[in-house]
N, C-alpha and C. Protein backbone atom coordinates (compact mmCIF):
# COMPACT_ATOMS: atom_id res chain seq x y z
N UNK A 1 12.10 -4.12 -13.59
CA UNK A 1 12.03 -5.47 -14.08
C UNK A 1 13.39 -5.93 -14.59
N UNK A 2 14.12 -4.89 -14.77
CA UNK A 2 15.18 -5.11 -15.40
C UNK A 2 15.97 -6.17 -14.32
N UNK A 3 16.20 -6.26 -12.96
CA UNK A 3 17.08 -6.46 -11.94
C UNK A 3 16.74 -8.12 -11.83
N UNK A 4 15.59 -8.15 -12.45
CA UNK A 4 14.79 -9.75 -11.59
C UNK A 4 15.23 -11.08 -12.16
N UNK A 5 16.42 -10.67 -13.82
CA UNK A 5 17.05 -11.83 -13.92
C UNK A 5 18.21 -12.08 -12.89
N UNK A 6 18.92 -11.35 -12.68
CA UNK A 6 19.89 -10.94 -11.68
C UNK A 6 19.44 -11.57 -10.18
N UNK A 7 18.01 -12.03 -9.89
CA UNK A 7 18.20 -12.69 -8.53
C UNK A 7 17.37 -13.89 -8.92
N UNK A 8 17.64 -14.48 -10.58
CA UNK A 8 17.33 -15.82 -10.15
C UNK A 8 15.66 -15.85 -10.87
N UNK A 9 15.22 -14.66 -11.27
CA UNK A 9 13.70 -15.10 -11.28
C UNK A 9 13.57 -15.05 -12.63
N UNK A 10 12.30 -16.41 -13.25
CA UNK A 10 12.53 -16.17 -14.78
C UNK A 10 10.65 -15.95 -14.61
N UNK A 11 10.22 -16.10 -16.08
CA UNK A 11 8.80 -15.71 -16.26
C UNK A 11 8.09 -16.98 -15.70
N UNK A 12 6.92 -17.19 -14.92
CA UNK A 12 6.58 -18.15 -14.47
C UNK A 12 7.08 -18.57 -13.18
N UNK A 13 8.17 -18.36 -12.65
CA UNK A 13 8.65 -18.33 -11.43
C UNK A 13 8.11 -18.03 -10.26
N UNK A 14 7.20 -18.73 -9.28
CA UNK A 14 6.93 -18.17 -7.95
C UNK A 14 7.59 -17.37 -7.06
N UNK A 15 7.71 -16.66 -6.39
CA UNK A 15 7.95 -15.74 -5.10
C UNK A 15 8.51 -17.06 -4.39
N UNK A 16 7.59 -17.70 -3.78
CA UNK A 16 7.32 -18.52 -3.11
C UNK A 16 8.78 -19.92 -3.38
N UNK A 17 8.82 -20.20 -4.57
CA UNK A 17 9.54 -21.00 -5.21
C UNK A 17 11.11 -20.81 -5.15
N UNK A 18 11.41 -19.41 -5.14
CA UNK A 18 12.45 -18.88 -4.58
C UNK A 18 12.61 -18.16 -3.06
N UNK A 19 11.97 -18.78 -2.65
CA UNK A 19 11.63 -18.32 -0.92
C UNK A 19 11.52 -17.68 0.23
N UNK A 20 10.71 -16.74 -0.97
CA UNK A 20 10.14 -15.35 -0.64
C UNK A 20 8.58 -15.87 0.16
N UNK A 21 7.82 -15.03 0.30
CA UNK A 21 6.20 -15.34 0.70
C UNK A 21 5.34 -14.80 -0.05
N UNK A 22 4.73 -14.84 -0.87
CA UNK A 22 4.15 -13.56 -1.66
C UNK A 22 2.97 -13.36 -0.93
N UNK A 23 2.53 -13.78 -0.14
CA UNK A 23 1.70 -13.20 0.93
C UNK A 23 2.41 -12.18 2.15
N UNK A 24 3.31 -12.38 2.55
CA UNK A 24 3.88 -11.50 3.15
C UNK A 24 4.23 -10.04 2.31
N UNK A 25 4.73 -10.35 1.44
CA UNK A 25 4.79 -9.21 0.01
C UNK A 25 3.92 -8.48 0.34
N UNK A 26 2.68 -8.85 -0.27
CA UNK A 26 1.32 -8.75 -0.29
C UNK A 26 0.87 -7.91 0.95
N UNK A 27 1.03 -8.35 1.91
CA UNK A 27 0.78 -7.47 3.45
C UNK A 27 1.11 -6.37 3.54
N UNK A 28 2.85 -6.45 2.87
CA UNK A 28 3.43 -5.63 3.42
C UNK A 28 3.05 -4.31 2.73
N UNK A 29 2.80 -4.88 0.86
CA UNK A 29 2.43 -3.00 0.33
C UNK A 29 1.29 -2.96 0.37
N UNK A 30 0.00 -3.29 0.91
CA UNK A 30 -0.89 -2.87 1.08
C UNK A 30 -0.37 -2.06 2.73
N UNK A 31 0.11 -2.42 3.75
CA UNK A 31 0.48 -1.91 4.71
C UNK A 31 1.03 -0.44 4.66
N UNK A 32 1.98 -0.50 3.44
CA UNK A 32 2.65 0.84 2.90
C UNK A 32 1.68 1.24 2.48
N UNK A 33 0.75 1.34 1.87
CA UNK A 33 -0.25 1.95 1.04
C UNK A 33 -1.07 2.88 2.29
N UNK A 34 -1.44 2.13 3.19
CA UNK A 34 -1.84 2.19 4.05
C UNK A 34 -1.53 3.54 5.05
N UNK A 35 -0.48 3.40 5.27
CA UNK A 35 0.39 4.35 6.05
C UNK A 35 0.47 5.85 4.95
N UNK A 36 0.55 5.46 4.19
CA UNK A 36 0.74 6.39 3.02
C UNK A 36 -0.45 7.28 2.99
N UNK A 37 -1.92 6.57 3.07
CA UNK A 37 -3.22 7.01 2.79
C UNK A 37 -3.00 7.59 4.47
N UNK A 38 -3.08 7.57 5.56
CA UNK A 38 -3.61 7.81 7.24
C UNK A 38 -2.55 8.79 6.90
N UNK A 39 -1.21 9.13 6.88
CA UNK A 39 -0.38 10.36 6.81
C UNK A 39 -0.97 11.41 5.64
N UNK A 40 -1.51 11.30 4.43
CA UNK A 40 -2.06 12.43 3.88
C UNK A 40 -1.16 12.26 2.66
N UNK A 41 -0.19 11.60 2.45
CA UNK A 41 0.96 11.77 1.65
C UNK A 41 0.58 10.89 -0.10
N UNK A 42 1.44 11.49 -0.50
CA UNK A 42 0.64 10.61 -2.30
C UNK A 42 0.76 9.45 -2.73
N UNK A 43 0.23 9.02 -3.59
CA UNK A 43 0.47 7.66 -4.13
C UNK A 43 0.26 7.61 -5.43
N UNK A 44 0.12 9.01 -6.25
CA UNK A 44 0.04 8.95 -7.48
C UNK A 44 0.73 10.09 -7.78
N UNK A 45 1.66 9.96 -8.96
CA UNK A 45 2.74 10.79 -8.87
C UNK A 45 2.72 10.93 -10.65
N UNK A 46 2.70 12.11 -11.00
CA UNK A 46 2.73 12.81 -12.47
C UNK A 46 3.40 11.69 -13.23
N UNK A 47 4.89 11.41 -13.20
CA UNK A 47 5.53 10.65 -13.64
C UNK A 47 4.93 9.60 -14.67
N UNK A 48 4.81 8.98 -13.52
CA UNK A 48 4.39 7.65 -14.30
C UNK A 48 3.40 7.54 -14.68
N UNK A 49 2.09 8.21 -14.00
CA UNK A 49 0.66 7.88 -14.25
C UNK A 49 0.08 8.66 -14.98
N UNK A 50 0.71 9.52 -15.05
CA UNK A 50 0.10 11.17 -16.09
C UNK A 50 -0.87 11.68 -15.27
N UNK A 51 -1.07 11.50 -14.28
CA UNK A 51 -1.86 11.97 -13.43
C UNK A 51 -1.50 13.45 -13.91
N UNK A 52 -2.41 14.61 -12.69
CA UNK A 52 -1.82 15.83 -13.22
C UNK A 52 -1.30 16.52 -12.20
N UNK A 53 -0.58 16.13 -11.22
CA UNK A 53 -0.15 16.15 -9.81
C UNK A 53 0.21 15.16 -9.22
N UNK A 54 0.97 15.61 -8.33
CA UNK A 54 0.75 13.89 -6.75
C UNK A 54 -0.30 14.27 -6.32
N UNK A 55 -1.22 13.40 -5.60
CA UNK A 55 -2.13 13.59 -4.73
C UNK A 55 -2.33 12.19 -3.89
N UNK A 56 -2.68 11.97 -2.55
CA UNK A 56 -3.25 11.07 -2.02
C UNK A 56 -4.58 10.64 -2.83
N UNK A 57 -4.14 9.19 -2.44
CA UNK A 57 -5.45 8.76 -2.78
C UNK A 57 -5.96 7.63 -1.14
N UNK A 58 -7.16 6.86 -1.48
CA UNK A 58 -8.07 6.06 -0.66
C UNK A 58 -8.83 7.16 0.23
N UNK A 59 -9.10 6.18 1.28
CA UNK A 59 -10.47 6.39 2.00
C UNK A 59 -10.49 5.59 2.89
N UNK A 60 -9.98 6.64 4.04
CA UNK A 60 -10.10 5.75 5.41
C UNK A 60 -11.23 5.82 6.13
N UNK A 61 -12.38 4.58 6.13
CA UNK A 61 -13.52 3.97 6.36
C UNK A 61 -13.59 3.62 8.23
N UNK A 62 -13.56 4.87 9.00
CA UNK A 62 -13.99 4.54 10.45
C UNK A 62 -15.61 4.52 10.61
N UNK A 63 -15.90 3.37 11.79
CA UNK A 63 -17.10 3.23 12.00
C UNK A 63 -17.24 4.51 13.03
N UNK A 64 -18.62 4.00 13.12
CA UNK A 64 -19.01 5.26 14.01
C UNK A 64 -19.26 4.52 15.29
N UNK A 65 -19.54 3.00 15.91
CA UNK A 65 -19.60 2.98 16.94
C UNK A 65 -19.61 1.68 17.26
N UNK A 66 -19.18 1.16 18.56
CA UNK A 66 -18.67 -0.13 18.33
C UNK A 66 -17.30 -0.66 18.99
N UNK A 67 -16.56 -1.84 18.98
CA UNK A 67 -14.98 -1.81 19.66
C UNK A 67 -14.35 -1.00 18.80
N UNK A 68 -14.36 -1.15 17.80
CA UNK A 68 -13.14 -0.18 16.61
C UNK A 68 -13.28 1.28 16.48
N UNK A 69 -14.62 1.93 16.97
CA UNK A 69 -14.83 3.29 17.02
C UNK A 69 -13.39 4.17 17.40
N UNK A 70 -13.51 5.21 16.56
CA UNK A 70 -12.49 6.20 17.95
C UNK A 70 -13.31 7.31 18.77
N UNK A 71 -13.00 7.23 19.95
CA UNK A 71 -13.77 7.91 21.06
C UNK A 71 -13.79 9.28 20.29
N UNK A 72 -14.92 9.88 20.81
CA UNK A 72 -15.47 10.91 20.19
C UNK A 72 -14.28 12.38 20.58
N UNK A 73 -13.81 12.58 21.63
CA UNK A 73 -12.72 13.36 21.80
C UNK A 73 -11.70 13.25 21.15
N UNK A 74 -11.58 12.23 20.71
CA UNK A 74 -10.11 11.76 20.11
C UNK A 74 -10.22 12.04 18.34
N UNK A 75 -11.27 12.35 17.87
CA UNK A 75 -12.13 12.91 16.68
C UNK A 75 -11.00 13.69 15.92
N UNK A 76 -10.42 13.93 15.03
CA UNK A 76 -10.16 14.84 14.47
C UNK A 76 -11.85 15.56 13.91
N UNK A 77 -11.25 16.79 14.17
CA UNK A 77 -12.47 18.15 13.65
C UNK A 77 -13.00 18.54 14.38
């Protein structure tokens, strides 16, 4: 937070207003999150959260059948 006077942004200030997208923002770290959760890799880290480890977190929600299915060979397990 420290950096965000430094490009201009005060409290109350839109993304948007300085002409950013905050929907694009928005896409993008849920996208990272995303990638993060399907690779296995963490998103919660001792540090900051006091967690008591890194560990992945979410829950990747495949259907079982349907256009979005994944073919049954293609299965992990």
């Amino acid at each position: 937070m420290g950096n965000l006077p430094a490009i201009g942004l005060m409290s109350g200030t839109s993304l948007d207003a300085i002409g950013w997208s905050a929907d694009a923002i928005e896409a993008q770290a849920f996208a990272y999150l995303a990638v993060l959760t399907l690779r296995g890799l963490p998103l919660t880290f001792p540090t900051p959260t006091g967690a008591p480890e890194s560990m992945p977190r979410g829950l990747v929600a495949r259907p079982r059948s349907g256009p979005w299915s994944v073919p049954r060979d293609r299965k992990a397990g």
